[in-house]
PDB file of N, CA and C in Angstrom:
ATOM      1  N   UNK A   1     -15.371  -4.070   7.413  1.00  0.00           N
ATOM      2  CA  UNK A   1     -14.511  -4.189   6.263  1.00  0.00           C
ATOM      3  C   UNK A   1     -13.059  -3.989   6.674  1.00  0.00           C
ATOM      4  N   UNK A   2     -12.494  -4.419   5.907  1.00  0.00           N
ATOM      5  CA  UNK A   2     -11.005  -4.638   6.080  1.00  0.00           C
ATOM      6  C   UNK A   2     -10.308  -3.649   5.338  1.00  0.00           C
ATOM      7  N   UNK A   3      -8.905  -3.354   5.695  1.00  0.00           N
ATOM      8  CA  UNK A   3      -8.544  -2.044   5.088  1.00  0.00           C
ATOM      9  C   UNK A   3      -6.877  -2.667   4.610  1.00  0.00           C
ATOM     10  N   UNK A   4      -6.486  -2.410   2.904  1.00  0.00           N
ATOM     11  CA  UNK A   4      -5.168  -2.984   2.893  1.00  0.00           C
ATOM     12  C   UNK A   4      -4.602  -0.764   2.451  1.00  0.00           C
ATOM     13  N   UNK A   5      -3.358  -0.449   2.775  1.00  0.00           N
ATOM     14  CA  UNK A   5      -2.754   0.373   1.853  1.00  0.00           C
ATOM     15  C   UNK A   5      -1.773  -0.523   0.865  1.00  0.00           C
ATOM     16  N   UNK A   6      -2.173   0.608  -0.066  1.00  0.00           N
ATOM     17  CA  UNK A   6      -1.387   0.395  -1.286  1.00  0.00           C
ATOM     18  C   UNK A   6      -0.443   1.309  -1.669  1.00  0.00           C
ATOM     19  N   UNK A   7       0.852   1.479  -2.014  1.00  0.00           N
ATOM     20  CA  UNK A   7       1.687   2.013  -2.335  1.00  0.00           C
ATOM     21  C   UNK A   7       2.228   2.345  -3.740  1.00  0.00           C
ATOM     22  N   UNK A   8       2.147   3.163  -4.380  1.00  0.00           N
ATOM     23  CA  UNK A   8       1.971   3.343  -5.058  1.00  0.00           C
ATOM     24  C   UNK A   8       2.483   4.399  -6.290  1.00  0.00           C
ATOM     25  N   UNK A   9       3.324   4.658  -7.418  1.00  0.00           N
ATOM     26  CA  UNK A   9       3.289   5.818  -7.893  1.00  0.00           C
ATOM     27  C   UNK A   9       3.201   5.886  -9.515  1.00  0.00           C
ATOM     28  N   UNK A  10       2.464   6.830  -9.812  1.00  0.00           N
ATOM     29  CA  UNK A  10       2.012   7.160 -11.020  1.00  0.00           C
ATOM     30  C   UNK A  10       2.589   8.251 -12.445  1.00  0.00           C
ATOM     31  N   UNK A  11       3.284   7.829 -13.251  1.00  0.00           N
ATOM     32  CA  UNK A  11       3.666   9.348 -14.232  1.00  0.00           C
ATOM     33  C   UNK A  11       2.453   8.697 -15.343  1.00  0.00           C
ATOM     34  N   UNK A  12       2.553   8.479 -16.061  1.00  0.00           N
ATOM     35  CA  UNK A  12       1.525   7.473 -16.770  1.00  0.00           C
ATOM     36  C   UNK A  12       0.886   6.601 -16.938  1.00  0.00           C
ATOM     37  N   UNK A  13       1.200   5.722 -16.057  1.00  0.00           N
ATOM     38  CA  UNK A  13       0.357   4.696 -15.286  1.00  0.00           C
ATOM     39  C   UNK A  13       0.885   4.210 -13.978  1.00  0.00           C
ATOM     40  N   UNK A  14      -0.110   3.446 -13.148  1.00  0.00           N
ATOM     41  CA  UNK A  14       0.295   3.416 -12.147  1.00  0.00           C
ATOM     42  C   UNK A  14       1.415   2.374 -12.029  1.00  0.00           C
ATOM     43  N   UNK A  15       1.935   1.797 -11.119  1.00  0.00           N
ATOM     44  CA  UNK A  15       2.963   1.200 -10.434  1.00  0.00           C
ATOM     45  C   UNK A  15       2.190   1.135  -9.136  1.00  0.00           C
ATOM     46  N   UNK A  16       2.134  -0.534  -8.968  1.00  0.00           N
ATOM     47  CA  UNK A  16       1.769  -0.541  -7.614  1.00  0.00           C
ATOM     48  C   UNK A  16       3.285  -1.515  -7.259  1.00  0.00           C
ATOM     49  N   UNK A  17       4.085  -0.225  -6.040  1.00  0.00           N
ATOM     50  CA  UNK A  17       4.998  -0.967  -5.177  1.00  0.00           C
ATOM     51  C   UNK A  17       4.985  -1.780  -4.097  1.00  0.00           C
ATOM     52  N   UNK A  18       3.833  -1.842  -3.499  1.00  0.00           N
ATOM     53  CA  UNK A  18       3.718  -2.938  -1.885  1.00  0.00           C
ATOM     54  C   UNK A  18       2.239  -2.391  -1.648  1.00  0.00           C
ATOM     55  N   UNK A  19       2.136  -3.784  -0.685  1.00  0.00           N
ATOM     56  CA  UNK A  19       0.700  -3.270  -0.306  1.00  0.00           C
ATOM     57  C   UNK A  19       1.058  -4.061   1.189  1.00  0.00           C
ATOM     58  N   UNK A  20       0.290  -3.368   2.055  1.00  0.00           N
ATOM     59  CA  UNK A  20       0.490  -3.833   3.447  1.00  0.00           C
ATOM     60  C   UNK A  20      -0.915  -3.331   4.267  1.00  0.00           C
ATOM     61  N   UNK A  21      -0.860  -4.573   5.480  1.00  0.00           N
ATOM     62  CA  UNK A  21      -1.967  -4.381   6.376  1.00  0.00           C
ATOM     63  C   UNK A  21      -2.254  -3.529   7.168  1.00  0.00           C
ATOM     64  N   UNK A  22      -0.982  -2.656   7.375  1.00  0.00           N
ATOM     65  CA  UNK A  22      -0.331  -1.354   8.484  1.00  0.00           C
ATOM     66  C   UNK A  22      -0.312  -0.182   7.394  1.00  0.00           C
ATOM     67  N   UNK A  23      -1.078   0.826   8.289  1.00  0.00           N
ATOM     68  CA  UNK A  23      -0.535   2.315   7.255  1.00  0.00           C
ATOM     69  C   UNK A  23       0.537   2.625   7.990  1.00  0.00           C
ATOM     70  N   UNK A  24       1.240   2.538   9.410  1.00  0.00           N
ATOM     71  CA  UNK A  24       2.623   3.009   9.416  1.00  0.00           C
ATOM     72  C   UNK A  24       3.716   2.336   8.845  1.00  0.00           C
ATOM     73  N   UNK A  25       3.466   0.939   8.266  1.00  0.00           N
ATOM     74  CA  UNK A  25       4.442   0.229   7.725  1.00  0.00           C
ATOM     75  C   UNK A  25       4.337   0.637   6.532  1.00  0.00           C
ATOM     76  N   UNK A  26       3.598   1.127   5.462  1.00  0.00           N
ATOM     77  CA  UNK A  26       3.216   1.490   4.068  1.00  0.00           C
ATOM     78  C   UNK A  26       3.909   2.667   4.340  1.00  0.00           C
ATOM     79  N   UNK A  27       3.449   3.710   5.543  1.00  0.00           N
ATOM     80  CA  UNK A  27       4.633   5.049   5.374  1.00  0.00           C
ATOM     81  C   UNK A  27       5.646   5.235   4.905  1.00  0.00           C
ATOM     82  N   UNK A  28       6.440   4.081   5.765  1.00  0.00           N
ATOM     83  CA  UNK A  28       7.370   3.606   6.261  1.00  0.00           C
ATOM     84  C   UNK A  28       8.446   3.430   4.657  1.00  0.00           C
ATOM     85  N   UNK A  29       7.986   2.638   4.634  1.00  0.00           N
ATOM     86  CA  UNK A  29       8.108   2.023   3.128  1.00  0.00           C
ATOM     87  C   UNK A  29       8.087   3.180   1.565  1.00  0.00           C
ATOM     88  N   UNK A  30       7.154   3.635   1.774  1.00  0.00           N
ATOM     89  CA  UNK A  30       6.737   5.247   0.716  1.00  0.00           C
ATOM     90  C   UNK A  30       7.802   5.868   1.075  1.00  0.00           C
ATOM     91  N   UNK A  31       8.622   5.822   2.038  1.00  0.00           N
ATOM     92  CA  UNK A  31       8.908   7.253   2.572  1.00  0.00           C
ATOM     93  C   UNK A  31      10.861   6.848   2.490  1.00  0.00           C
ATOM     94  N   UNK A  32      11.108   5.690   2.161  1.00  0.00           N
ATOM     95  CA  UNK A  32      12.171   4.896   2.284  1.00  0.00           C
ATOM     96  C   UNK A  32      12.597   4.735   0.713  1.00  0.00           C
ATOM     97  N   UNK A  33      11.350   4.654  -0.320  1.00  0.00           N
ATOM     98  CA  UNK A  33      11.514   4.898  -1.449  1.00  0.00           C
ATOM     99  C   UNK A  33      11.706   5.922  -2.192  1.00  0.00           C
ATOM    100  N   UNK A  34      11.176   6.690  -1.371  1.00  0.00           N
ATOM    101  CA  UNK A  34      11.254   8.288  -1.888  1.00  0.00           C
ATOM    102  C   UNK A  34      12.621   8.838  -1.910  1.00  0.00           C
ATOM    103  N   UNK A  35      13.527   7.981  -1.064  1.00  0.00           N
ATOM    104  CA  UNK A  35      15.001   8.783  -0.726  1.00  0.00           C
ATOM    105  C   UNK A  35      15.726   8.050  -1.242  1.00  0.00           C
ATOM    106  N   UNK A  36      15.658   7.142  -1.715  1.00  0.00           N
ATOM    107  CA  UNK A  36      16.404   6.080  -2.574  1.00  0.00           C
ATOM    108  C   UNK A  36      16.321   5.684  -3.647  1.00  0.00           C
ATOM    109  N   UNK A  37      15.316   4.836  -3.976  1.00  0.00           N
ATOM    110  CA  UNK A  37      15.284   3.996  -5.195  1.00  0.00           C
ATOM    111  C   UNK A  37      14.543   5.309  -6.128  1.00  0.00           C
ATOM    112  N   UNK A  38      13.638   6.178  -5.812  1.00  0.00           N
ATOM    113  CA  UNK A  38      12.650   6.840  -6.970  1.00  0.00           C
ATOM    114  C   UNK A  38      12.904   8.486  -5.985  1.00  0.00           C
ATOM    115  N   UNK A  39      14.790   9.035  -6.022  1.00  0.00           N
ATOM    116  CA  UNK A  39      15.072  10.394  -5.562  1.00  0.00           C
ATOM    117  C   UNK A  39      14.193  11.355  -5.932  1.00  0.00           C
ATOM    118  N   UNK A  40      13.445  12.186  -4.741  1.00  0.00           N
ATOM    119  CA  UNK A  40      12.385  13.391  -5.431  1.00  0.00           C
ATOM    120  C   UNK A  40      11.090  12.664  -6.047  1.00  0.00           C
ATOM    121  N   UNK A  41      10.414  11.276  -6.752  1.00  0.00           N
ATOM    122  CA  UNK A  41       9.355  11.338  -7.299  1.00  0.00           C
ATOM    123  C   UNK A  41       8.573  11.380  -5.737  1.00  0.00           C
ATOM    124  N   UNK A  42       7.286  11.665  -6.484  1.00  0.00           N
ATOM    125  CA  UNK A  42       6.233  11.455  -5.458  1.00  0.00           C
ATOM    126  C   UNK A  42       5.666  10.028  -5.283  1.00  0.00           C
ATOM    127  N   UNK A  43       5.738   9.013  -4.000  1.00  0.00           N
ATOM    128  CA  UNK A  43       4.888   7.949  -3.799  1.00  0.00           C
ATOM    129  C   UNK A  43       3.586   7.961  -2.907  1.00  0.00           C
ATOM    130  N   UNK A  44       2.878   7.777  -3.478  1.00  0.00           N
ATOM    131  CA  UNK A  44       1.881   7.748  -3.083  1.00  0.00           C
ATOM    132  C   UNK A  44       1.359   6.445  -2.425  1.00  0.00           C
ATOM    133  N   UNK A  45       0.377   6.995  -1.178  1.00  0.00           N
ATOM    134  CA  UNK A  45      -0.102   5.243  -0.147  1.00  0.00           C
ATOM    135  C   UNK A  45      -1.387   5.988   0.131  1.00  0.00           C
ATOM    136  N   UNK A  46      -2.283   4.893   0.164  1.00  0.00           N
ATOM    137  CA  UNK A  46      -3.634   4.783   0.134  1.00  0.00           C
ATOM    138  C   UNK A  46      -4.055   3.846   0.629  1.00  0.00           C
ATOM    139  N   UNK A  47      -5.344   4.293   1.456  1.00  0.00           N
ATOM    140  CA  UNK A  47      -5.694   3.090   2.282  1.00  0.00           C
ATOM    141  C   UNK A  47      -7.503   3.028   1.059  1.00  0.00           C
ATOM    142  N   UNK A  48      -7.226   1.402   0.939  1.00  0.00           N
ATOM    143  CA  UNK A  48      -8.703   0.663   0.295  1.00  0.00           C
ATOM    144  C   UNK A  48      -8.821  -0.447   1.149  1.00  0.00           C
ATOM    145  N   UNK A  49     -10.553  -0.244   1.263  1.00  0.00           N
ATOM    146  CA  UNK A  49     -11.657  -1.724   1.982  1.00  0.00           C
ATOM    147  C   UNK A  49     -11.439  -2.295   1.260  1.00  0.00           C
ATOM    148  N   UNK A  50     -11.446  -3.677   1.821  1.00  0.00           N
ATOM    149  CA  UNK A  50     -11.280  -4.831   1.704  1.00  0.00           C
ATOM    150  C   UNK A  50     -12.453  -5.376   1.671  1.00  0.00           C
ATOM    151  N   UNK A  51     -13.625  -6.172   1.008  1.00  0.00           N
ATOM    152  CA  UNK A  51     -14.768  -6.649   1.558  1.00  0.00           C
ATOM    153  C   UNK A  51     -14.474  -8.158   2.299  1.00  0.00           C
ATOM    154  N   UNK A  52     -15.098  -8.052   3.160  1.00  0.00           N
ATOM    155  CA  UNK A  52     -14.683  -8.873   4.388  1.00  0.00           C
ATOM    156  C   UNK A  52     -16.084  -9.992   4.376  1.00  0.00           C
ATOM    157  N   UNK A  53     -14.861 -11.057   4.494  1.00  0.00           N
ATOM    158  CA  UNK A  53     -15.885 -12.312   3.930  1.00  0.00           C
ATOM    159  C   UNK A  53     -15.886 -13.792   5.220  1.00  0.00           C
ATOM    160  N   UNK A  54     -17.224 -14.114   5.471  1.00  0.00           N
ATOM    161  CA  UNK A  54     -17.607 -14.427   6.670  1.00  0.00           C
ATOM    162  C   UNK A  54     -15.779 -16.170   6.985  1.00  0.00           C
ATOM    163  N   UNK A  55     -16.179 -16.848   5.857  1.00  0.00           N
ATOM    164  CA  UNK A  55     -14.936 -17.194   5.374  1.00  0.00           C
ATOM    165  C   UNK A  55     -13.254 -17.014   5.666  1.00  0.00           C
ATOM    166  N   UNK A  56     -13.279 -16.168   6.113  1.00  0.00           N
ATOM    167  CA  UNK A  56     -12.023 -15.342   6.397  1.00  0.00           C
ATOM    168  C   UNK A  56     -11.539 -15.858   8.410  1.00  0.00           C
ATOM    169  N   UNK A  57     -12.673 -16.206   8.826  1.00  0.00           N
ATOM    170  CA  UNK A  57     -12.226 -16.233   9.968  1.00  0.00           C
ATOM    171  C   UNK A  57     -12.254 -18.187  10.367  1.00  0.00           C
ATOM    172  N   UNK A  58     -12.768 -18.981   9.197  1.00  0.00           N
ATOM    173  CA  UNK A  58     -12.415 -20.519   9.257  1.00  0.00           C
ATOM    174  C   UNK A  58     -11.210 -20.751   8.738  1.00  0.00           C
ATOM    175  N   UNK A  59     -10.657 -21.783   9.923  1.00  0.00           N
ATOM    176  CA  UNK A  59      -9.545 -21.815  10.278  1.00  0.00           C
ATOM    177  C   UNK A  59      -8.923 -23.406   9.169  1.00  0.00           C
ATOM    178  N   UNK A  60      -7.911 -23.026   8.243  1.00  0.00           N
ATOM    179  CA  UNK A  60      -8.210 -24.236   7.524  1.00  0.00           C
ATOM    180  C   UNK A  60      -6.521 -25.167   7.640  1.00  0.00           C
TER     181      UNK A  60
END
């Protein structure tokens, strides 16, 4: 299975900000928002499977 993070932050519902194939690039990113655009909130990144489909590797 395949793994995307999601980025993410929540006061009442979520907000999904980026999603990426790299958890150091999702850090990266969480951690870039945190000091800028959303000062002090908490962002949250999470890594979710992907179900991985035989499909995925024909080349089109």
């Amino acid at each position: 299975m395949e793994k995307v993070w999601i980025v993410y932050r929540s006061d009442n519902e979520v907000e999904i900000l980026g999603v990426f194939d790299d958890q150091d690039e999702a850090t990266r990113y969480a951690q870039s928002l945190a000091e800028t655009q959303y000062e002090g909130e908490r962002i949250w990144t999470g890594g979710y499977a992907v179900p991985y489909r035989i499909t995925d590797d024909v080349p089109r």
